[in-house]
Every structure is written in C-alpha cells, then in structure tokens.
N, C-alpha and C. Protein backbone atom coordinates (compact mmCIF):
# COMPACT_ATOMS: atom_id res chain seq x y z
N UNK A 1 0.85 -1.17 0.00
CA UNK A 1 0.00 0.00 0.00
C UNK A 1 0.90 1.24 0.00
N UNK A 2 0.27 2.21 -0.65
CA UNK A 2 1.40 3.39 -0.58
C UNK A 2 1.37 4.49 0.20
N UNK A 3 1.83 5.33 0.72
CA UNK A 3 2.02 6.49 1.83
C UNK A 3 0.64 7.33 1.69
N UNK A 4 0.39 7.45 0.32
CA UNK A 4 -0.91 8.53 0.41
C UNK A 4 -2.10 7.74 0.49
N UNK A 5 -2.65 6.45 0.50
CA UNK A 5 -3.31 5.92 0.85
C UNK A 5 -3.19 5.36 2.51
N UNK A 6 -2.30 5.28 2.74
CA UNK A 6 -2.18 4.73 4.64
C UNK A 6 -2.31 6.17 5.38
N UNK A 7 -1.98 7.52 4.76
CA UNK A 7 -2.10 9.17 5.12
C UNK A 7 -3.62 9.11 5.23
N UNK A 8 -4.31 8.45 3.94
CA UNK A 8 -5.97 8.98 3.70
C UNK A 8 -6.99 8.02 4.80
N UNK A 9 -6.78 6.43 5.08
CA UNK A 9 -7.06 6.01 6.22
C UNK A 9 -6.60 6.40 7.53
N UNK A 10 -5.75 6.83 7.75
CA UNK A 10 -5.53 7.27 9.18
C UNK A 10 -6.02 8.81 9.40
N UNK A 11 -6.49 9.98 7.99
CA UNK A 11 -6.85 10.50 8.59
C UNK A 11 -8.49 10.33 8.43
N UNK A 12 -8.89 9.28 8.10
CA UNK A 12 -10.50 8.77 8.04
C UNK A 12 -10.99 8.58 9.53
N UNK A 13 -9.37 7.52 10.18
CA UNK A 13 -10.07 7.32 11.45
C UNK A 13 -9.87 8.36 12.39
N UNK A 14 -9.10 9.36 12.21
CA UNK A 14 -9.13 10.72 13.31
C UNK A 14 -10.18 11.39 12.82
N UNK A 15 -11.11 11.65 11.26
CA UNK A 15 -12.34 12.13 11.57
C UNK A 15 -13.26 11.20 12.66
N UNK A 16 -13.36 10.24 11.82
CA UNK A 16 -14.18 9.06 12.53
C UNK A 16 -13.97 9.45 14.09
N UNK A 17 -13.06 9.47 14.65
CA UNK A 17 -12.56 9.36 16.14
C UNK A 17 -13.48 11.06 16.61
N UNK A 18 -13.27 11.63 16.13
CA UNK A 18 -13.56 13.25 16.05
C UNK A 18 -14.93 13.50 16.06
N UNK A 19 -15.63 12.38 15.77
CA UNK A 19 -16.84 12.21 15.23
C UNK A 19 -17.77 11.80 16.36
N UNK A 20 -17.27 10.76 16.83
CA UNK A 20 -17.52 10.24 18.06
C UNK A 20 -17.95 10.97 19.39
N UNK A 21 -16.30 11.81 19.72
CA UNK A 21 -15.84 12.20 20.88
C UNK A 21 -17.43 13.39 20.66
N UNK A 22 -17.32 13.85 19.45
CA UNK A 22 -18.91 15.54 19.55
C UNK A 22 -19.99 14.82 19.65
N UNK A 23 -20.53 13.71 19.47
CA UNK A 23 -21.23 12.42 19.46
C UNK A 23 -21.46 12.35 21.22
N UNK A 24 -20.60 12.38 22.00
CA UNK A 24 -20.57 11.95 23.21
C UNK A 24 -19.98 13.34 24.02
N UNK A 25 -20.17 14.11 23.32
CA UNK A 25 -19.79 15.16 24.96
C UNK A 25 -21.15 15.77 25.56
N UNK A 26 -20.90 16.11 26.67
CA UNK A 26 -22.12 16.25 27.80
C UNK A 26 -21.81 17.47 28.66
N UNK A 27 -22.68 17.63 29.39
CA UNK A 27 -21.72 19.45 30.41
C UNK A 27 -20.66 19.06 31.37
N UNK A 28 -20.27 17.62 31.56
CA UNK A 28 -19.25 17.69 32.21
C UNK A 28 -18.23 17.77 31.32
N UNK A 29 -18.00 17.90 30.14
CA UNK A 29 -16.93 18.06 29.57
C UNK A 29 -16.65 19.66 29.55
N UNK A 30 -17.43 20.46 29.79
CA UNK A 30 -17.37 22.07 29.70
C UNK A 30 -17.02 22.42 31.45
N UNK A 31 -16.59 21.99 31.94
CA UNK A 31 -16.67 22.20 33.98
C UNK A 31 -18.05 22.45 34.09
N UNK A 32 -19.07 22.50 33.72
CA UNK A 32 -20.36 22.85 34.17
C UNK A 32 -20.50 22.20 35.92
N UNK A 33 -20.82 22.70 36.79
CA UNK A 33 -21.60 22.21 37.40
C UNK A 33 -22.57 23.01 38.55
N UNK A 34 -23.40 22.45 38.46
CA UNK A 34 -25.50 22.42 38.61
C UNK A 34 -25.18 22.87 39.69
N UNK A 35 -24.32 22.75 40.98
CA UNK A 35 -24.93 23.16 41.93
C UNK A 35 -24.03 24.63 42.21
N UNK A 36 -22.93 25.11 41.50
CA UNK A 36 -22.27 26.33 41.39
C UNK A 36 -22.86 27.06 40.51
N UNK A 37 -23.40 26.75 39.04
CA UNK A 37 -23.44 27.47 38.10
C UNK A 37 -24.78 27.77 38.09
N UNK A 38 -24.82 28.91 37.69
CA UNK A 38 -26.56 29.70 37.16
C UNK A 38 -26.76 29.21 36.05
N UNK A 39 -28.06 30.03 35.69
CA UNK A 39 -28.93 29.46 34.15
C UNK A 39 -28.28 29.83 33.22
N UNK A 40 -27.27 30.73 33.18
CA UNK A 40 -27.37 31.61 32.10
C UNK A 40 -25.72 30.49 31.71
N UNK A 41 -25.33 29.80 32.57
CA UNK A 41 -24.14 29.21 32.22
C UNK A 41 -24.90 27.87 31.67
N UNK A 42 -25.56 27.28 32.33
CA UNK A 42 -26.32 26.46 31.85
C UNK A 42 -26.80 26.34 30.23
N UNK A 43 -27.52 27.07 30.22
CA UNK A 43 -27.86 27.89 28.81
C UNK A 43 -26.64 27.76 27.64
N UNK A 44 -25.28 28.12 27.91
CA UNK A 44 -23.95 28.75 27.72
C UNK A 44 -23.78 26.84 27.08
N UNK A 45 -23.94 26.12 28.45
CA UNK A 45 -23.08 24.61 28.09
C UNK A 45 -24.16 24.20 27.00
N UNK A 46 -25.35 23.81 27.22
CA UNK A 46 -26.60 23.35 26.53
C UNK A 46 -25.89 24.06 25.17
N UNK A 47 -25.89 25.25 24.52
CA UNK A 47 -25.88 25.62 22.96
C UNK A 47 -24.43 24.73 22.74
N UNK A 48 -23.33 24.66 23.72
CA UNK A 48 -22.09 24.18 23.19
C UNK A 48 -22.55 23.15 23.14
N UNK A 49 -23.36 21.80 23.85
CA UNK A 49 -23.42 20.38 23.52
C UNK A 49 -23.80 20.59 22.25
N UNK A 50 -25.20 21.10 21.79
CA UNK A 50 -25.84 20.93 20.21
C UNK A 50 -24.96 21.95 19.65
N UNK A 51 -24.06 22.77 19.62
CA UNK A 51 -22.99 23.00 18.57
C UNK A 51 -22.71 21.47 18.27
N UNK A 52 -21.36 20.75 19.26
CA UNK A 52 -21.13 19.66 19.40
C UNK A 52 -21.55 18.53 18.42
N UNK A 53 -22.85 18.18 18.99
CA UNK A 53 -23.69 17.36 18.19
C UNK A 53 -24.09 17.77 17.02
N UNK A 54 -24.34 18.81 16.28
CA UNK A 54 -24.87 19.75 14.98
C UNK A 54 -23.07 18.90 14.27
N UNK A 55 -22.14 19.29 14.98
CA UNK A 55 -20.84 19.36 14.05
C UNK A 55 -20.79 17.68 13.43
N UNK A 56 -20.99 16.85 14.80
CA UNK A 56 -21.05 15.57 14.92
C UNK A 56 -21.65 14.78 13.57
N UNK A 57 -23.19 15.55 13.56
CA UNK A 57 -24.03 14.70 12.60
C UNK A 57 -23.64 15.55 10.82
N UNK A 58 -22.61 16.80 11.12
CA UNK A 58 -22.32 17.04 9.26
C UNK A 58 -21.31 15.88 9.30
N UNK A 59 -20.69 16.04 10.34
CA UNK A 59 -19.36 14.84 9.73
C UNK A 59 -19.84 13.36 9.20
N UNK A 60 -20.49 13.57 10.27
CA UNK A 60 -21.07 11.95 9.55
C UNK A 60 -21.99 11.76 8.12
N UNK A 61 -22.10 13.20 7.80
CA UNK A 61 -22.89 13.30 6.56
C UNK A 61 -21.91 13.05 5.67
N UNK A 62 -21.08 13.69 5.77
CA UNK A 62 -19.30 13.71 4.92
C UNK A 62 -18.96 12.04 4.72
N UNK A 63 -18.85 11.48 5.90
CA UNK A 63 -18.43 10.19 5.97
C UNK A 63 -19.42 9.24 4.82
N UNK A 64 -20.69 9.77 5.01
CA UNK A 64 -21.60 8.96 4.38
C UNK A 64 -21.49 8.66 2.89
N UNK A 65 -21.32 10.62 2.32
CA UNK A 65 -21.16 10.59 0.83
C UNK A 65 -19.92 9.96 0.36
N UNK A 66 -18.91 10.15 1.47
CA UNK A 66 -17.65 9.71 0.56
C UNK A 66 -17.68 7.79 0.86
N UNK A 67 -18.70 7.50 1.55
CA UNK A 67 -18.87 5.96 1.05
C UNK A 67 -19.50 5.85 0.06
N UNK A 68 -20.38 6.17 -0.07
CA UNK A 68 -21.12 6.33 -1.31
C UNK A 68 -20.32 6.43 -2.54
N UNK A 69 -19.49 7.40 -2.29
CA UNK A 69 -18.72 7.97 -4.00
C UNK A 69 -17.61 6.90 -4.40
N UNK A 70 -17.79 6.00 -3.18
CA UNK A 70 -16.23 4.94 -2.98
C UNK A 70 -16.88 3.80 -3.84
C-alpha cells in the first residue's frame, strides 16, 4: 500500500474518532456544574453540547457521501 493511501485512512479514522468524541460530549466536559453554576451558564453549556452534536451529525454526513462515491 502506498504512503498517500495509509495518510488517507488514518486520517479517516481521526475524523471518525472526532466524530464520536462531539457524538458523546455532555456538560461535564465544559466544567459545568449544577450546583455552582446559574442558568445563564447552563444555557452557555446546553448551545455548546448541540454545537457539538450539529458538528457531529455534518461529519457523519461527509463520511456517508464519501462511502457512497467509494
């Protein structure tokens, strides 16, 4: 196999991996916590998870077409 093909799988699986991790983050990944923080931080973590997840589900749109085109 040659260098630019073992370059193009490894960086498939750091999207893939990348993909995941916005897939699975929650407010403890932001320091949030409920019994220090007000609403308005609350509010603050909540838009960053669905950033997160919004980014999560284009990638996987990406992933999809370029199976498709494969």
């Amino acid at each position: 196999m040659n260098t630019q093909k073992l370059i193009l799988i490894d960086m498939k699986d750091r999207i893939y991996k990348l993909k995941e991790m916005l897939e699975n983050v929650d407010s403890g990944d932001f320091h949030y916590d409920s019994y220090h923080s007000g609403r308005l931080e609350e509010m603050i973590v909540q838009s960053q998870i669905e950033v997160c997840h919004k980014i999560a589900s284009y990638i996987e749109e990406i992933i999809e077409e370029e199976s498709l085109s494969t």
